[in-house]
PDB file of N, CA and C in Angstrom:
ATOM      1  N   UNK A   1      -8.387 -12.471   4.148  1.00  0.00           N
ATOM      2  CA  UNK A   1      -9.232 -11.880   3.118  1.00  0.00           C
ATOM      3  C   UNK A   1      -8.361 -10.971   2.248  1.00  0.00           C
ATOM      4  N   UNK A   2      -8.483 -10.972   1.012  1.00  0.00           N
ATOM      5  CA  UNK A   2      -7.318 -10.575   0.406  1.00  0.00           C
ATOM      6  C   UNK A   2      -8.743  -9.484  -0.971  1.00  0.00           C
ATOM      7  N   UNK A   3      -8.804  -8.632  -0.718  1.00  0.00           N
ATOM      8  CA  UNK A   3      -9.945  -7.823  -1.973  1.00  0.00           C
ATOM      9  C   UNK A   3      -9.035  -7.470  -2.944  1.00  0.00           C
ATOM     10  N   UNK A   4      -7.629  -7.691  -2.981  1.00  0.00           N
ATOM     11  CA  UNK A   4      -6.864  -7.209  -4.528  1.00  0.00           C
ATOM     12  C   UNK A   4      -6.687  -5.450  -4.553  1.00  0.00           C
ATOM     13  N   UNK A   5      -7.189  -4.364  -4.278  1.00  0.00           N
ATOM     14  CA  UNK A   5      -7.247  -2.836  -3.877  1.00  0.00           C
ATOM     15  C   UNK A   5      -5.792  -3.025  -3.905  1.00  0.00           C
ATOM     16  N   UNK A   6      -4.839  -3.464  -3.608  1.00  0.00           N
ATOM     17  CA  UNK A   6      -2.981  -2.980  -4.266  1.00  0.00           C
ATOM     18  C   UNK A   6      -2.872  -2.965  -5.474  1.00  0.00           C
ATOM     19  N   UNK A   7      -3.334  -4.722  -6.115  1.00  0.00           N
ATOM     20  CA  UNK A   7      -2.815  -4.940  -6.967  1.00  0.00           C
ATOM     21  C   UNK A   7      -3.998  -4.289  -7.925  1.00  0.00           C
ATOM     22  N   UNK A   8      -4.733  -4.075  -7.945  1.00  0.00           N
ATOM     23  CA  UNK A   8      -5.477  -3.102  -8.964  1.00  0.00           C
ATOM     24  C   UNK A   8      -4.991  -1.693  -8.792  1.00  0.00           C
ATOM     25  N   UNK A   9      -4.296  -0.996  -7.752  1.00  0.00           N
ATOM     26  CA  UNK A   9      -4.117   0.009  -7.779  1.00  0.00           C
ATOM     27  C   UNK A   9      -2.798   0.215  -8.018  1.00  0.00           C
ATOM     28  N   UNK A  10      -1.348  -0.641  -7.898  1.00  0.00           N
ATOM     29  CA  UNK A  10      -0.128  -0.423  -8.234  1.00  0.00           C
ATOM     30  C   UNK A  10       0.287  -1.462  -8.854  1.00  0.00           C
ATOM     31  N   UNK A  11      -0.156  -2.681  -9.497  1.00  0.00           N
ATOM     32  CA  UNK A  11       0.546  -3.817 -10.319  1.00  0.00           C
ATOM     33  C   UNK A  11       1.706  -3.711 -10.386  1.00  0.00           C
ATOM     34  N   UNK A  12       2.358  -2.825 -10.230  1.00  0.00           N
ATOM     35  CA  UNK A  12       3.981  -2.703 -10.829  1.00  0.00           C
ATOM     36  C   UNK A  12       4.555  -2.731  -9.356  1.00  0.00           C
ATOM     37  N   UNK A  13       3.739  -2.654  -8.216  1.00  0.00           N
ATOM     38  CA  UNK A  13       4.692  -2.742  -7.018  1.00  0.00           C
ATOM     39  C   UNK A  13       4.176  -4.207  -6.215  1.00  0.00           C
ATOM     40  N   UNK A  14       2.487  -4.409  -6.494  1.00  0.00           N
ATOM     41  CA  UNK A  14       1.928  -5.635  -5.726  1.00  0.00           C
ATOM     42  C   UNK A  14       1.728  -6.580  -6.797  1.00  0.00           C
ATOM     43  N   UNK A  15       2.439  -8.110  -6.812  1.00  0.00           N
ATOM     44  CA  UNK A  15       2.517  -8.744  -7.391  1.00  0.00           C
ATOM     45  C   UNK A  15       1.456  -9.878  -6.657  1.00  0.00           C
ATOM     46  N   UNK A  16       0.659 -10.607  -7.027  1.00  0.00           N
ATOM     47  CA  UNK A  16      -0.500 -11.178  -6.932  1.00  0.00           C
ATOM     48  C   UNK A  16       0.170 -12.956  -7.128  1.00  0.00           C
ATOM     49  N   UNK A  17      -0.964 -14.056  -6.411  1.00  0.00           N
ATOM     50  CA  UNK A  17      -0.225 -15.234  -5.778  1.00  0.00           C
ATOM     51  C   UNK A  17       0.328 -15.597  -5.246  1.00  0.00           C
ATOM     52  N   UNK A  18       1.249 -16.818  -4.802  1.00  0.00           N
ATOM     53  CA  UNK A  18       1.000 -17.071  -3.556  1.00  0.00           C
ATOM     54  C   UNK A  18       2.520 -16.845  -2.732  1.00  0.00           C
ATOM     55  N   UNK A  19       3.365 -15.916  -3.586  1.00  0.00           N
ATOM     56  CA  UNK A  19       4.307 -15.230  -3.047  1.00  0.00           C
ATOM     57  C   UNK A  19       4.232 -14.105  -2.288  1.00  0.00           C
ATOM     58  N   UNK A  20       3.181 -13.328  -3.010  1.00  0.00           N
ATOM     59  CA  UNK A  20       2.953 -12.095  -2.660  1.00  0.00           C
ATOM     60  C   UNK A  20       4.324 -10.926  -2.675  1.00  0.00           C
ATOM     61  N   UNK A  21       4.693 -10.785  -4.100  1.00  0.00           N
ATOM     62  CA  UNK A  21       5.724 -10.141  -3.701  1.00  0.00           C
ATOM     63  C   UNK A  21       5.555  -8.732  -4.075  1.00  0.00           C
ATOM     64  N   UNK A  22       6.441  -7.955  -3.070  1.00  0.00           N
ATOM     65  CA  UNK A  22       5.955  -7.070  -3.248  1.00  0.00           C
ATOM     66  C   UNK A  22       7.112  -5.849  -3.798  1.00  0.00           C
ATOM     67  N   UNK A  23       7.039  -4.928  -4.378  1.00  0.00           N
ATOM     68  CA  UNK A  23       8.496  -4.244  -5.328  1.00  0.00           C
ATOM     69  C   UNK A  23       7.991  -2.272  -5.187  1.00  0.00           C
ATOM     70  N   UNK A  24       8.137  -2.141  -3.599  1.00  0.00           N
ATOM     71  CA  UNK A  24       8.151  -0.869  -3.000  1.00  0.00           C
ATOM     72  C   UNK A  24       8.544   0.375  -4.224  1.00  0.00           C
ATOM     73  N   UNK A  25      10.035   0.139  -4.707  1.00  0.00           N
ATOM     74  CA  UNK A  25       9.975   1.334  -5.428  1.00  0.00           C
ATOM     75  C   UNK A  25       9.806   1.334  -6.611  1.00  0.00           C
ATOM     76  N   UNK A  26       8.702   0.533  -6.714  1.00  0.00           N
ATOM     77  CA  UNK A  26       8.016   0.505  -8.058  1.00  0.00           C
ATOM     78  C   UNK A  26       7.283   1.613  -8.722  1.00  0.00           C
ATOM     79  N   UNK A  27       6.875   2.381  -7.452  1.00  0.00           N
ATOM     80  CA  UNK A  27       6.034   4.020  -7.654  1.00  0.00           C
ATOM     81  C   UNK A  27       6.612   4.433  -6.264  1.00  0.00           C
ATOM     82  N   UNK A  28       5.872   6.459  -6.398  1.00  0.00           N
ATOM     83  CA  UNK A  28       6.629   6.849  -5.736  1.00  0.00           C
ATOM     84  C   UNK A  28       6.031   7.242  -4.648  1.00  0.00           C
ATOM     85  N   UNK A  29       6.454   7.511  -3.563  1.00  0.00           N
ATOM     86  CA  UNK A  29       5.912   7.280  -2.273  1.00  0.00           C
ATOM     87  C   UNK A  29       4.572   7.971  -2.029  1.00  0.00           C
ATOM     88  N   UNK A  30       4.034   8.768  -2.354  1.00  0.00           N
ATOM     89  CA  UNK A  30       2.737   9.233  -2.119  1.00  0.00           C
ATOM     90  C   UNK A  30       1.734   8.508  -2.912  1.00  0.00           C
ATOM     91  N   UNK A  31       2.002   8.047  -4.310  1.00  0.00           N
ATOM     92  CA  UNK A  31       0.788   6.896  -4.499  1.00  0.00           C
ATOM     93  C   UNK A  31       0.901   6.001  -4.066  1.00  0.00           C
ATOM     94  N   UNK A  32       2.208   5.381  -3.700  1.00  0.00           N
ATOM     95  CA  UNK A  32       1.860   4.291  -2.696  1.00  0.00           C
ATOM     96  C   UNK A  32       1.302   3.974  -1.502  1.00  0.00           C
ATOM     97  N   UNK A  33       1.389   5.244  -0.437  1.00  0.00           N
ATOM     98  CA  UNK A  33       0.951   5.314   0.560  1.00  0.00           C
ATOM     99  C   UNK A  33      -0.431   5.731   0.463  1.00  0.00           C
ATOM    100  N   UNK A  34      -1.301   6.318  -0.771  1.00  0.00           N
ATOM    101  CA  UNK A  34      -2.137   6.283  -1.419  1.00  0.00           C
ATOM    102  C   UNK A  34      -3.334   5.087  -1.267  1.00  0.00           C
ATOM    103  N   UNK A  35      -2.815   3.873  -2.184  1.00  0.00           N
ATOM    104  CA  UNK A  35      -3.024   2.827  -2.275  1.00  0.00           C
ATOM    105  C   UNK A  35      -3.113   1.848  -0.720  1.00  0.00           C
ATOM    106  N   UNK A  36      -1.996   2.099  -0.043  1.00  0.00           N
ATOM    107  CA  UNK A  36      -1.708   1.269   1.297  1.00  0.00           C
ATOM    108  C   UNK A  36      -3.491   1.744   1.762  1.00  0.00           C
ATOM    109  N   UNK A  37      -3.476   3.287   1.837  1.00  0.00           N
ATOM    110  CA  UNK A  37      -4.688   3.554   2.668  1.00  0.00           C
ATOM    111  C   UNK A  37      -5.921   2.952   2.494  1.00  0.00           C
ATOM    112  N   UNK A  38      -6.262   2.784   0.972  1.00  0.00           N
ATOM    113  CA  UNK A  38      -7.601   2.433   0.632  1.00  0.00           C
ATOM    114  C   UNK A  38      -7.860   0.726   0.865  1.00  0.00           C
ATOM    115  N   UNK A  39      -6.803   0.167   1.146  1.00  0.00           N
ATOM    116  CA  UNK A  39      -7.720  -1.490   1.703  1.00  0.00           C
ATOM    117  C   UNK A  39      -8.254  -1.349   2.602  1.00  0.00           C
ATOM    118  N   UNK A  40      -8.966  -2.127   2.598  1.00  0.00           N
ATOM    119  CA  UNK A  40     -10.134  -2.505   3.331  1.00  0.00           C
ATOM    120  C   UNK A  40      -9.783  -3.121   4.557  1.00  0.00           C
ATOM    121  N   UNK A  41      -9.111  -3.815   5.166  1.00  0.00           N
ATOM    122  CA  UNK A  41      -8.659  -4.692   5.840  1.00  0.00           C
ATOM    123  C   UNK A  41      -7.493  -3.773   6.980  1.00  0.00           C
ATOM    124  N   UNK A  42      -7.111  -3.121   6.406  1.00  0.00           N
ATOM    125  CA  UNK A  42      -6.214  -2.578   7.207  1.00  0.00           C
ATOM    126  C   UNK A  42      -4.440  -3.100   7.486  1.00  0.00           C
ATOM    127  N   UNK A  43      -4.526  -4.375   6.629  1.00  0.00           N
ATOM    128  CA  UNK A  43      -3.375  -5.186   6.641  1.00  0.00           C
ATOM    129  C   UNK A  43      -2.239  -4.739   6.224  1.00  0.00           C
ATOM    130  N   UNK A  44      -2.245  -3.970   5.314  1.00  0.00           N
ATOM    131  CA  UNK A  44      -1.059  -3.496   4.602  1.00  0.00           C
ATOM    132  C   UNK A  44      -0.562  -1.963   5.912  1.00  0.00           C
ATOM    133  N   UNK A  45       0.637  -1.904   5.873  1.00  0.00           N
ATOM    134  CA  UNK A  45       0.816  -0.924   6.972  1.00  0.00           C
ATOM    135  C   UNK A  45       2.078   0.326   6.224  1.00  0.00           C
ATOM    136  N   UNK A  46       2.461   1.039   6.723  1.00  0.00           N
ATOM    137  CA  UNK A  46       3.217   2.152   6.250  1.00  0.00           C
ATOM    138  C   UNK A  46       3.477   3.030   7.292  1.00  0.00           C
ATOM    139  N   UNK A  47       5.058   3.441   7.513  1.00  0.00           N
ATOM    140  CA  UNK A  47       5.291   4.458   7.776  1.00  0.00           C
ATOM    141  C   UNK A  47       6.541   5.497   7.474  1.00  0.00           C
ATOM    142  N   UNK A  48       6.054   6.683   7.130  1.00  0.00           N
ATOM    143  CA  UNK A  48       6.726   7.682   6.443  1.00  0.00           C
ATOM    144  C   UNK A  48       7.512   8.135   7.122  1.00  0.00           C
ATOM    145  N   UNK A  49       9.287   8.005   6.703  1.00  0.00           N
ATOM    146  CA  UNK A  49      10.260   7.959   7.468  1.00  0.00           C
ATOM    147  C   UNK A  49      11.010   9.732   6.696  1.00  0.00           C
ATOM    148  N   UNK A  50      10.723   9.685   5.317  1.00  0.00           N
ATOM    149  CA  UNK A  50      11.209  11.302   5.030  1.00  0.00           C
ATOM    150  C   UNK A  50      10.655  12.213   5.289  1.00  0.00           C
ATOM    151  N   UNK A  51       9.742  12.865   6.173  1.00  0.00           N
ATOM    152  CA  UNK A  51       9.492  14.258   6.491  1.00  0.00           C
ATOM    153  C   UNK A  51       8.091  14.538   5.508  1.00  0.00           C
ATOM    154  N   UNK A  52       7.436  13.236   5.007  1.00  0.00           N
ATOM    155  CA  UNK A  52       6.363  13.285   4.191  1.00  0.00           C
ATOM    156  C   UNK A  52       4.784  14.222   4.881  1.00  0.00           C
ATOM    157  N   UNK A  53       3.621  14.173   4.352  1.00  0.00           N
ATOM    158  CA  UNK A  53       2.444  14.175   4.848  1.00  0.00           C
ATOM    159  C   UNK A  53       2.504  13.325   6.459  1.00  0.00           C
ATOM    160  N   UNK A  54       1.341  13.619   7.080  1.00  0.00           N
ATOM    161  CA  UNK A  54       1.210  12.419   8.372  1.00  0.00           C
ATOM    162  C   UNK A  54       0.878  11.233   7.680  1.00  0.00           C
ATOM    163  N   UNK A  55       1.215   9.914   8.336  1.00  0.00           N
ATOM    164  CA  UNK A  55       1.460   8.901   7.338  1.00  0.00           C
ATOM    165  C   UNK A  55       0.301   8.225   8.545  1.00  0.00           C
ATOM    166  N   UNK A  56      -1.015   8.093   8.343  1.00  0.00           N
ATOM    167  CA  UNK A  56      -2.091   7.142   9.470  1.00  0.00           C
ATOM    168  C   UNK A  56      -1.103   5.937   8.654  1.00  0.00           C
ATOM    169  N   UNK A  57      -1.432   5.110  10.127  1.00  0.00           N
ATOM    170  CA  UNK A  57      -1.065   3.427   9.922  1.00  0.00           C
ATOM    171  C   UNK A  57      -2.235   2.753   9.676  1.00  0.00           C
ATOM    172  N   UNK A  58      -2.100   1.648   9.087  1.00  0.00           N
ATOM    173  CA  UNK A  58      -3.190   0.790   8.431  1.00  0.00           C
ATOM    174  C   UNK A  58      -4.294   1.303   7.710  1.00  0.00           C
ATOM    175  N   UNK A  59      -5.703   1.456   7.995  1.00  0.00           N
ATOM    176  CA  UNK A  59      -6.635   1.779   7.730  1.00  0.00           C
ATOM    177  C   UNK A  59      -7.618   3.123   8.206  1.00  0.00           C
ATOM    178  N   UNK A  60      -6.411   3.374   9.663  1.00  0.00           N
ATOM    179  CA  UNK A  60      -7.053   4.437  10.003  1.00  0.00           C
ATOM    180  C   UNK A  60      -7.829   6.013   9.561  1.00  0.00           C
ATOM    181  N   UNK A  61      -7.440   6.300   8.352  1.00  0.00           N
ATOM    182  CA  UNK A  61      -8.277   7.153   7.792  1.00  0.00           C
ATOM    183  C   UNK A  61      -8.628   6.760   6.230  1.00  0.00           C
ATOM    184  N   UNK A  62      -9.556   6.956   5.844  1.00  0.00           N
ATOM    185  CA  UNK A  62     -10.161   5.998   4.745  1.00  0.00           C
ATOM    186  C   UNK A  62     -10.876   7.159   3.819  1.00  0.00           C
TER     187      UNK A  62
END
């Protein structure tokens, strides 16, 4: 199940079809990890390796 919530929210990093590619430092790490949070699905995952905010994995806080 794919609801699009990346690619409406970062286009410049989630590229859409059937590559799915995806271009991380396209924005900068807090809207991205931003974005990761709000799917629905929980599929997209993240974890914050510089000393950032607590980084929940997948979907866990919404």
């Amino acid at each position: 199940m794919h609801a699009a919530e990346c690619v409406r929210g970062l286009p410049e990093v989630f590229a859409p079809g059937p590559a799915s590619v995806t271009q991380p430092d396209g924005a900068d790490t807090e809207r991205l990890a931003e974005v990761v949070r709000r799917g629905p699905s929980g599929t997209l995952r993240y974890e914050r390796v510089d000393g950032g905010a607590d980084a929940p994995v997948g979907g866990e806080q919404r």
